[in-house]
PDB file of N, CA and C in Angstrom:
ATOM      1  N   UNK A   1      29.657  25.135  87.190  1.00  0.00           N
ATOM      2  CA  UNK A   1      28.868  26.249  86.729  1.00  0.00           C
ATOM      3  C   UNK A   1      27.388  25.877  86.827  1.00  0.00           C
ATOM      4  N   UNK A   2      26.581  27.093  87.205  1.00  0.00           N
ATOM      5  CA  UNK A   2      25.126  25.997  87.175  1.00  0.00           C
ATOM      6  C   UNK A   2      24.352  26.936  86.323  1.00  0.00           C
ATOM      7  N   UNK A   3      23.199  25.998  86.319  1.00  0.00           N
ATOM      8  CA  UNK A   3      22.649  26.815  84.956  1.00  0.00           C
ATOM      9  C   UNK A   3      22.394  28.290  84.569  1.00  0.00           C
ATOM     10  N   UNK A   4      22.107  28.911  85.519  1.00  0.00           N
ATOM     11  CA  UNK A   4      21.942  30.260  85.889  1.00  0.00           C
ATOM     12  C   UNK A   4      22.512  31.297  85.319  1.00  0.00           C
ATOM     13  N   UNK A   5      24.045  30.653  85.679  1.00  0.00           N
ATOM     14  CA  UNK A   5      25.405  31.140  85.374  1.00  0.00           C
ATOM     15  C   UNK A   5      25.915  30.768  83.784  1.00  0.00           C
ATOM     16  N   UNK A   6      24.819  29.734  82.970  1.00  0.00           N
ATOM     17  CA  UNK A   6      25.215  29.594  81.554  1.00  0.00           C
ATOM     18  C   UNK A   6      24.561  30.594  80.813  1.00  0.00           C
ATOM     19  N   UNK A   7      23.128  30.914  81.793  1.00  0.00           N
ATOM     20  CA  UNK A   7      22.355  30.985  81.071  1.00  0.00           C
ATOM     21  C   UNK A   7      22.590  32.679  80.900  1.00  0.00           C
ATOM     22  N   UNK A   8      23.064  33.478  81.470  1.00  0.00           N
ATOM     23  CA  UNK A   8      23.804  34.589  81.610  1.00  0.00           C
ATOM     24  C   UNK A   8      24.976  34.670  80.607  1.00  0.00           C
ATOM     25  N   UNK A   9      25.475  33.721  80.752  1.00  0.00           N
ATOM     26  CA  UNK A   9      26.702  33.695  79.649  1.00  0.00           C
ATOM     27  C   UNK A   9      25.933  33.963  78.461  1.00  0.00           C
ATOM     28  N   UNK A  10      24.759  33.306  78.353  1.00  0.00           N
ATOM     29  CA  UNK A  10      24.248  33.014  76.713  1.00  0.00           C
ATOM     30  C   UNK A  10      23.859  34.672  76.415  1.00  0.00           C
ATOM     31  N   UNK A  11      23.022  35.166  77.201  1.00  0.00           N
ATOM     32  CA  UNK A  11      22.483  36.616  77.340  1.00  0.00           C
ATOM     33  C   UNK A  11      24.109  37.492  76.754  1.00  0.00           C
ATOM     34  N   UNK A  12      24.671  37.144  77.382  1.00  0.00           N
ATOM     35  CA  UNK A  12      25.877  38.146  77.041  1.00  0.00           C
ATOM     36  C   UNK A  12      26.287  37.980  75.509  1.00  0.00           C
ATOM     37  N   UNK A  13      26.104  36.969  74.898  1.00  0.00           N
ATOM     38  CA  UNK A  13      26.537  36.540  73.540  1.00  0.00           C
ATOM     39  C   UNK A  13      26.183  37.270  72.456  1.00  0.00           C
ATOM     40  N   UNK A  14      26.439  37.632  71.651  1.00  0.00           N
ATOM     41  CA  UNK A  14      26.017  37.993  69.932  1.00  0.00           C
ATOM     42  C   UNK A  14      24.891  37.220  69.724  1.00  0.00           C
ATOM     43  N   UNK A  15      23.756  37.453  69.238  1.00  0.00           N
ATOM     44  CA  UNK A  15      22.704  36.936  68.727  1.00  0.00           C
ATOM     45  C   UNK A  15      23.097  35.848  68.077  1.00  0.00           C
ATOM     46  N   UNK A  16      23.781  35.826  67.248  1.00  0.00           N
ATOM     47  CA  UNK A  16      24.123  34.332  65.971  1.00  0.00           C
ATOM     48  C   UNK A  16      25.136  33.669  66.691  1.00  0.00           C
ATOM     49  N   UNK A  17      25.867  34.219  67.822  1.00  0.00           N
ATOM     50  CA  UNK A  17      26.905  33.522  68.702  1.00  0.00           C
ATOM     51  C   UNK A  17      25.863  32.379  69.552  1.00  0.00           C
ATOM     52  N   UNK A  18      24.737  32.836  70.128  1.00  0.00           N
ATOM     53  CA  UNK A  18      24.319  32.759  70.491  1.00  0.00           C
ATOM     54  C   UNK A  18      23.452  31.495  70.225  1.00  0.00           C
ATOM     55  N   UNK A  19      22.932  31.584  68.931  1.00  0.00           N
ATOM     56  CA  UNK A  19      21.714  30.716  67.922  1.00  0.00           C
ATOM     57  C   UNK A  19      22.767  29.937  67.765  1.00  0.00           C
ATOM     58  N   UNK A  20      24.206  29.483  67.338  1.00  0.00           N
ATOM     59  CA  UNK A  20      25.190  28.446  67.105  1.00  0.00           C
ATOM     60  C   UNK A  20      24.851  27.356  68.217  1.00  0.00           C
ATOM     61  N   UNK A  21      25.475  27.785  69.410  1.00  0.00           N
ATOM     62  CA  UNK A  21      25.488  27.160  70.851  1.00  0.00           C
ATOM     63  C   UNK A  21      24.206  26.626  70.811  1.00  0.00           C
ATOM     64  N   UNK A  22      23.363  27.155  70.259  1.00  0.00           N
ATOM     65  CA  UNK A  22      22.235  26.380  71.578  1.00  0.00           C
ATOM     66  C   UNK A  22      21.311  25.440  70.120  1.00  0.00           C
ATOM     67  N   UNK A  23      21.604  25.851  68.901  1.00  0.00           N
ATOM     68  CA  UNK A  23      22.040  24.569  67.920  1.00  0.00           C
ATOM     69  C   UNK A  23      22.372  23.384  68.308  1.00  0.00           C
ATOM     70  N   UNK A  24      24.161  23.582  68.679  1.00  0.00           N
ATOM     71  CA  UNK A  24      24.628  22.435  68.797  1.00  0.00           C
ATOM     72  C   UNK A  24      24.424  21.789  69.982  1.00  0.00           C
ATOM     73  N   UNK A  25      23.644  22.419  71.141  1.00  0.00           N
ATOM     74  CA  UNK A  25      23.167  22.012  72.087  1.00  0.00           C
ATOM     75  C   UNK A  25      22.111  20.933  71.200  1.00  0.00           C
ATOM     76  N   UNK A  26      20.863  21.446  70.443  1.00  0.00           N
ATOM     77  CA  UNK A  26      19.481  20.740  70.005  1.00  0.00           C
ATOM     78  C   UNK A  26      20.728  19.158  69.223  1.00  0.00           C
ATOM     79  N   UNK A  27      21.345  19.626  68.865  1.00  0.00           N
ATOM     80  CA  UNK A  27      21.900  18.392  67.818  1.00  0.00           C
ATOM     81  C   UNK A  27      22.681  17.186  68.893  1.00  0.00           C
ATOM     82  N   UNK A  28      23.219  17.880  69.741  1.00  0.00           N
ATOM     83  CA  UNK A  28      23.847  17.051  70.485  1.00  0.00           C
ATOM     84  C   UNK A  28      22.573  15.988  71.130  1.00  0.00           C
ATOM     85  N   UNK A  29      21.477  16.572  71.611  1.00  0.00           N
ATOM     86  CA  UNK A  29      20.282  15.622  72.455  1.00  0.00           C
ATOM     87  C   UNK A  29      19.433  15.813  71.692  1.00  0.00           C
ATOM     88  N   UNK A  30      19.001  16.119  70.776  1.00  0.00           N
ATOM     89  CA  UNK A  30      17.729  15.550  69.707  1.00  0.00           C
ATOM     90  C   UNK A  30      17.486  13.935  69.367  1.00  0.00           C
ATOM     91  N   UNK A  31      18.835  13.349  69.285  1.00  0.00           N
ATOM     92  CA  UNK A  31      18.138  11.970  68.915  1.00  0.00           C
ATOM     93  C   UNK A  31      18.275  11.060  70.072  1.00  0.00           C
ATOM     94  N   UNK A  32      17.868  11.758  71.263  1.00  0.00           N
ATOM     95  CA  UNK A  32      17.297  10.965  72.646  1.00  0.00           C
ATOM     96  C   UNK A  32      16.018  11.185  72.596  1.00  0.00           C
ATOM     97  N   UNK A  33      15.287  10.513  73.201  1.00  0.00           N
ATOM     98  CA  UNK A  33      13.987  10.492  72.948  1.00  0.00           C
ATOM     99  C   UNK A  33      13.276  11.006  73.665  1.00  0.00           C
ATOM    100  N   UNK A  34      12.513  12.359  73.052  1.00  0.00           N
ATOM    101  CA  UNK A  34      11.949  13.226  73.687  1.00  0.00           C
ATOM    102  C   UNK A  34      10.367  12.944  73.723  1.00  0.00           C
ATOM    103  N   UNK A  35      10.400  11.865  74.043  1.00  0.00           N
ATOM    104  CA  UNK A  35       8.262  11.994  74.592  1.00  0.00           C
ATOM    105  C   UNK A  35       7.945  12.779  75.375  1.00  0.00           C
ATOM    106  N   UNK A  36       6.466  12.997  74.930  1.00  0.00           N
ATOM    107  CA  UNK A  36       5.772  13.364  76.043  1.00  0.00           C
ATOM    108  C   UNK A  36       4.893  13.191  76.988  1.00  0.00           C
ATOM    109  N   UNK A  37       4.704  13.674  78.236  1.00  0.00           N
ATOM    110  CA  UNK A  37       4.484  12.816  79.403  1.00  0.00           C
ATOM    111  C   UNK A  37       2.657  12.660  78.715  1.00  0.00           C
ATOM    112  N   UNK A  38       2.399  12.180  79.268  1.00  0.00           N
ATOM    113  CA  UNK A  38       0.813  11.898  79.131  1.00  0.00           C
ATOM    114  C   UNK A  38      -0.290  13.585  79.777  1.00  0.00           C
ATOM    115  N   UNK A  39       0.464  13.979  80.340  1.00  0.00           N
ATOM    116  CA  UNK A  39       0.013  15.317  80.681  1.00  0.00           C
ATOM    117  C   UNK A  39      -0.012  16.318  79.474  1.00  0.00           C
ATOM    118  N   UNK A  40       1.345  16.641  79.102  1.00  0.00           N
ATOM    119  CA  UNK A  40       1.577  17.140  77.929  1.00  0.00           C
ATOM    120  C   UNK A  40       0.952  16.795  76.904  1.00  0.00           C
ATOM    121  N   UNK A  41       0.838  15.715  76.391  1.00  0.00           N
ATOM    122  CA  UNK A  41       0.437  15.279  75.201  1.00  0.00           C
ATOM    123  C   UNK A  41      -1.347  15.653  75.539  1.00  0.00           C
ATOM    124  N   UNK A  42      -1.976  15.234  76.110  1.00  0.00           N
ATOM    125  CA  UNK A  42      -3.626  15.594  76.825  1.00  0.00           C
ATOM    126  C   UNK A  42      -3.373  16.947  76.634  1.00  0.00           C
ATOM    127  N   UNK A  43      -2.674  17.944  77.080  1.00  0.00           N
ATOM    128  CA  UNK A  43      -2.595  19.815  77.343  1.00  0.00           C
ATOM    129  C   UNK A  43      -2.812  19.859  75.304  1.00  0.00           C
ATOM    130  N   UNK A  44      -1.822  19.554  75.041  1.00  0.00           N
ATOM    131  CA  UNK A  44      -1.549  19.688  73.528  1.00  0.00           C
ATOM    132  C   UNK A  44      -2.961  19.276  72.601  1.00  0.00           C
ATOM    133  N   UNK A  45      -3.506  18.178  72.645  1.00  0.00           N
ATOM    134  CA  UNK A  45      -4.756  18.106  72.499  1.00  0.00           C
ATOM    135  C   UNK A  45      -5.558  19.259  72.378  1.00  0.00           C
ATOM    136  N   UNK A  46      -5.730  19.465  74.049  1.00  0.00           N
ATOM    137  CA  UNK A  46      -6.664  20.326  74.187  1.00  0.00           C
ATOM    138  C   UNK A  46      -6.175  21.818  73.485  1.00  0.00           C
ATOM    139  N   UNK A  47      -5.589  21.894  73.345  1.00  0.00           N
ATOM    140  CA  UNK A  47      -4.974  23.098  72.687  1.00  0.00           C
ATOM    141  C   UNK A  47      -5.325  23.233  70.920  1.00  0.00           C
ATOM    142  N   UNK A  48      -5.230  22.064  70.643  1.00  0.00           N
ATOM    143  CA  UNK A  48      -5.565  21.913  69.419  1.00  0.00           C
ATOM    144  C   UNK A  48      -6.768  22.049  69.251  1.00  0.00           C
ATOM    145  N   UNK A  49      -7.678  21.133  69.729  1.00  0.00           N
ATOM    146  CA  UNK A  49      -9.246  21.000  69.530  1.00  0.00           C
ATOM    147  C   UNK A  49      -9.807  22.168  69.444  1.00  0.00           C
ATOM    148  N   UNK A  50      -8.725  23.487  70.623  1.00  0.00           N
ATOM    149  CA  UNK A  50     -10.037  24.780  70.779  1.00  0.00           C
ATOM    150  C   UNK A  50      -9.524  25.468  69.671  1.00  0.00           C
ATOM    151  N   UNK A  51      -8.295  25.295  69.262  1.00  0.00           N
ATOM    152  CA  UNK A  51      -7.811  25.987  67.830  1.00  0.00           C
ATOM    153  C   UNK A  51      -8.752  25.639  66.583  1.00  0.00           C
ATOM    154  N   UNK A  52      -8.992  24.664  66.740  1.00  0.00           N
ATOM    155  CA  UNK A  52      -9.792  23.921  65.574  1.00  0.00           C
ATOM    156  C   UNK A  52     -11.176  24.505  65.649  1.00  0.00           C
ATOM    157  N   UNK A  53     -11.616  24.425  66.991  1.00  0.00           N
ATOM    158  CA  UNK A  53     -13.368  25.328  67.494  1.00  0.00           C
ATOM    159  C   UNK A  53     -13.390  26.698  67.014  1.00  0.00           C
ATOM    160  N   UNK A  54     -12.165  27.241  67.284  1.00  0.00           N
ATOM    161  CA  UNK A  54     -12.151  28.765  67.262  1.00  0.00           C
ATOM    162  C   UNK A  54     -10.909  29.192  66.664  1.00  0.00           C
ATOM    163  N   UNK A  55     -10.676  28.934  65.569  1.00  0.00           N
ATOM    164  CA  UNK A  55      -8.984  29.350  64.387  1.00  0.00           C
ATOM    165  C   UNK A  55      -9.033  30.818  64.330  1.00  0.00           C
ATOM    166  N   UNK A  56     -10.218  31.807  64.448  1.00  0.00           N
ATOM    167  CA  UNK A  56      -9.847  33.113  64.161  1.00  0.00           C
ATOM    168  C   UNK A  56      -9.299  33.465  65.557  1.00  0.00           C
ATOM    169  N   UNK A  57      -9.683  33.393  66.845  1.00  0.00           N
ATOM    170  CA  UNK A  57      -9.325  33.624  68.239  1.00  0.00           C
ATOM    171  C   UNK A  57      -7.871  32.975  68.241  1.00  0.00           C
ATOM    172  N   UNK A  58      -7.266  33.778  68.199  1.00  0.00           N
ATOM    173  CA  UNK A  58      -5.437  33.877  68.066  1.00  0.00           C
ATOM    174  C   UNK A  58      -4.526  34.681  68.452  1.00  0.00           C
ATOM    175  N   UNK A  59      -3.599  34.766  69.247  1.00  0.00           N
ATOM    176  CA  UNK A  59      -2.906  36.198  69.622  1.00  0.00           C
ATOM    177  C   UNK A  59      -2.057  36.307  68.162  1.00  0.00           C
ATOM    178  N   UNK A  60      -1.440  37.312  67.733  1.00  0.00           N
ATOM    179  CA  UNK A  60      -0.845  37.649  67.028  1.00  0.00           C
ATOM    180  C   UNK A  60       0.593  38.113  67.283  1.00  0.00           C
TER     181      UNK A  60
END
């Protein structure tokens, strides 16, 4: 099956059918270690800093 084809499955699901699965998906690989690349972590930064410059400029 490839992802495409799960990811369709999931669409078809009950909302809370739905939020279960992809739960026990987060629980199953959460305690592998999710760093982030040095790109990411720099993007995230910068994301922060202009939040911090400008906190009212926010989508809602």
């Amino acid at each position: 099956m490839t992802s495409v084809q799960i990811i369709d499955q999931l669409r078809a699901m009950a909302p809370m059918e739905r939020r279960e699965v992809v739960e026990k998906i987060w629980t199953e690989f959460a305690d592998q270690d999710l760093e982030l690349t040095p790109v990411q972590a720099t993007e995230l930064d910068r994301r922060l800093a202009d939040y911090y410059a400008n906190p009212n400029d926010v989508l809602a």
